[in-house]
N, C-alpha and C. Protein backbone atom coordinates (compact mmCIF):
# COMPACT_ATOMS: atom_id res chain seq x y z
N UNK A 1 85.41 89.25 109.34
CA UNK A 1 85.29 89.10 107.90
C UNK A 1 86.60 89.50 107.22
N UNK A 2 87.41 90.47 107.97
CA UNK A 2 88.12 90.29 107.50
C UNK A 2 89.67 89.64 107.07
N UNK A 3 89.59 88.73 108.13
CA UNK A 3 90.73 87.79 108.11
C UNK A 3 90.09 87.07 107.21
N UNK A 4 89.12 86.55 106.86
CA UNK A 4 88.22 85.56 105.30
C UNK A 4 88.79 86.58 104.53
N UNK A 5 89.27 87.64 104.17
CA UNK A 5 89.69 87.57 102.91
C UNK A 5 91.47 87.72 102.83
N UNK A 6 92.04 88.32 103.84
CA UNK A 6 93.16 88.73 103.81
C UNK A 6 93.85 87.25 104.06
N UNK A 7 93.76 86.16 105.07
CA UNK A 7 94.62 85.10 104.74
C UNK A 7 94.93 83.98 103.76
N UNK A 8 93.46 84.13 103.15
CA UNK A 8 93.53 83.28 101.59
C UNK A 8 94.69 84.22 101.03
N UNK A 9 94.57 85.59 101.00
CA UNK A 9 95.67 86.04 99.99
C UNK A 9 96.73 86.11 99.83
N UNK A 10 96.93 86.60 101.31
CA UNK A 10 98.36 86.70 102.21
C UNK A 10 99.23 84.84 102.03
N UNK A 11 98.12 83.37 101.97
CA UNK A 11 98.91 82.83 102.16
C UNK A 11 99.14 81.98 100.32
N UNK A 12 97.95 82.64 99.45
CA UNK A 12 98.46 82.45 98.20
C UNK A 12 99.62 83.37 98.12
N UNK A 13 100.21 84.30 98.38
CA UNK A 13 101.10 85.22 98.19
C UNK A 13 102.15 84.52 98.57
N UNK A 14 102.46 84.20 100.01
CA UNK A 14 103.49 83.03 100.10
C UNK A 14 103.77 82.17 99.28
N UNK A 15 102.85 81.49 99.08
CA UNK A 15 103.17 80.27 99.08
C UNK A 15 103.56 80.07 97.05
N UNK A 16 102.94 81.42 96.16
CA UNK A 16 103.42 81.75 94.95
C UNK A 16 104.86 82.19 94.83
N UNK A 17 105.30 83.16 95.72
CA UNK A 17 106.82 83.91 95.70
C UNK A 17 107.70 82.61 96.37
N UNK A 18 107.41 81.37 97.23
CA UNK A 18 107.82 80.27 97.20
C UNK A 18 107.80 79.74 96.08
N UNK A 19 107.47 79.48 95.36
CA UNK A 19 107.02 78.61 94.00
C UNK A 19 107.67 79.45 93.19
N UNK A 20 107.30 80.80 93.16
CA UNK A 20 108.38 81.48 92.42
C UNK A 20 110.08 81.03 92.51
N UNK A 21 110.82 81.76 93.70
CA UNK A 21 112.01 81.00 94.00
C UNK A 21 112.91 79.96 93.94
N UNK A 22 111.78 78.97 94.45
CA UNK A 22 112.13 77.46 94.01
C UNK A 22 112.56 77.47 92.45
N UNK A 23 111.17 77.54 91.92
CA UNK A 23 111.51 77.31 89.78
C UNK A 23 111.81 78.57 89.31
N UNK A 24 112.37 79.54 89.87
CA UNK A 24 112.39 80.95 88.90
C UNK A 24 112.30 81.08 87.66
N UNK A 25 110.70 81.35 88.08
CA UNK A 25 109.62 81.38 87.04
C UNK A 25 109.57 83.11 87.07
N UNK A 26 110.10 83.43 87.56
CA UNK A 26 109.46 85.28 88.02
C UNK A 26 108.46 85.19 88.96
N UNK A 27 107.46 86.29 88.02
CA UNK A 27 106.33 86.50 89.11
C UNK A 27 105.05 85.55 88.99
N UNK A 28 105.39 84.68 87.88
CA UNK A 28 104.05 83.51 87.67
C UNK A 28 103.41 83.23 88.56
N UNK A 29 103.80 82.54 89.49
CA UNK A 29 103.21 82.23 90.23
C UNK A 29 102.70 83.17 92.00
N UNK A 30 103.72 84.05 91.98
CA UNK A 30 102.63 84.98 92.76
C UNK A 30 101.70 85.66 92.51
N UNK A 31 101.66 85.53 90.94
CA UNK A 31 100.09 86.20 90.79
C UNK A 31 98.93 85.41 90.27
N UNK A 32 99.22 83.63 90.41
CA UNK A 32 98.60 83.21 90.57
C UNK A 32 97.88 82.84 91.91
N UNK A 33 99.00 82.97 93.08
CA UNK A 33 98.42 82.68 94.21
C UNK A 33 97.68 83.78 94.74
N UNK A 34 98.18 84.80 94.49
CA UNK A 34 97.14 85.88 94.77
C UNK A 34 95.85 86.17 94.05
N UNK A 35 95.77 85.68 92.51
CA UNK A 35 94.45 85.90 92.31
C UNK A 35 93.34 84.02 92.39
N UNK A 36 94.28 83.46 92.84
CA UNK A 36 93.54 82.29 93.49
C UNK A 36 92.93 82.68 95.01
N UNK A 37 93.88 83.11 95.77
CA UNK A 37 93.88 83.84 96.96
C UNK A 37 92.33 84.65 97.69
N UNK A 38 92.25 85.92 95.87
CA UNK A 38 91.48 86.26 96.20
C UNK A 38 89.90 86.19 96.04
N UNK A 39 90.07 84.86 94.87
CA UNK A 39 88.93 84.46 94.78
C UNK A 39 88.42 83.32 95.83
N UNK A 40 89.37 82.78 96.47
CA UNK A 40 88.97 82.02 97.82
C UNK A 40 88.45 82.70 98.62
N UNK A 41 89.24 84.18 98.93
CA UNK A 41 88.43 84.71 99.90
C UNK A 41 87.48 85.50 99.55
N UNK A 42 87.07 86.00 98.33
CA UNK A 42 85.74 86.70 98.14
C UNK A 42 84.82 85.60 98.64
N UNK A 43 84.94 83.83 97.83
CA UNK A 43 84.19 82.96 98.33
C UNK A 43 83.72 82.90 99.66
N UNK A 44 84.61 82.88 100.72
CA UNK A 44 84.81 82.35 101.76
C UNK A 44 84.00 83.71 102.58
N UNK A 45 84.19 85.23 102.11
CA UNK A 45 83.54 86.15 102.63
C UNK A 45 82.04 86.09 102.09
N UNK A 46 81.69 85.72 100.87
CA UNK A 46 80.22 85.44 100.61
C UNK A 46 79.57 84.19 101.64
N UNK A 47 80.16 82.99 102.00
CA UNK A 47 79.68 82.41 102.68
C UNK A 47 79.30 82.74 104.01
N UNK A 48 80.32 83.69 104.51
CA UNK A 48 80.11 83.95 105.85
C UNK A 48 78.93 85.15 105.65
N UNK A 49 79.33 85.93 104.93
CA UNK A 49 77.83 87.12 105.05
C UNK A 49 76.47 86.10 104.48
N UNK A 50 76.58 85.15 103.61
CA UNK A 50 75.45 84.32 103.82
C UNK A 50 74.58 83.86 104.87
N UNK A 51 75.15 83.54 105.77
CA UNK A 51 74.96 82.66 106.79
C UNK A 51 74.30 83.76 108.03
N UNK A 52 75.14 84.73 107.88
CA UNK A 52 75.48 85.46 109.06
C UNK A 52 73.86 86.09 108.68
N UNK A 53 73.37 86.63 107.88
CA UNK A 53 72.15 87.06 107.42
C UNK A 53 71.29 86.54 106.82
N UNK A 54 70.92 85.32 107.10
CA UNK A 54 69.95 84.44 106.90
C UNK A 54 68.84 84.35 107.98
């Protein structure tokens, strides 16, 4: 469970401080990928404890 939440974030985090760099925008966009990040993986951890306890 816990790679469902840490690689959504870890790879919004990339892939924002990329996006950052590229357009230096600042931090815009790493804190969009991280709070995209971490709402993928709260998702992605509700599905799996769904399932897993059904």
């Amino acid at each position: 469970m816990g790679f469902t939440v840490a690689i959504p974030i870890a790879l919004g985090a990339i892939l924002g401080n990329y996006l950052d760099g590229l357009l230096h925008t600042g931090p815009l966009f790493i804190l969009l990928g991280l709070l995209l990040g971490l709402i993928s993986g709260i998702y992605g951890a509700y599905r799996l404890y769904k399932s897993v306890f059904q």
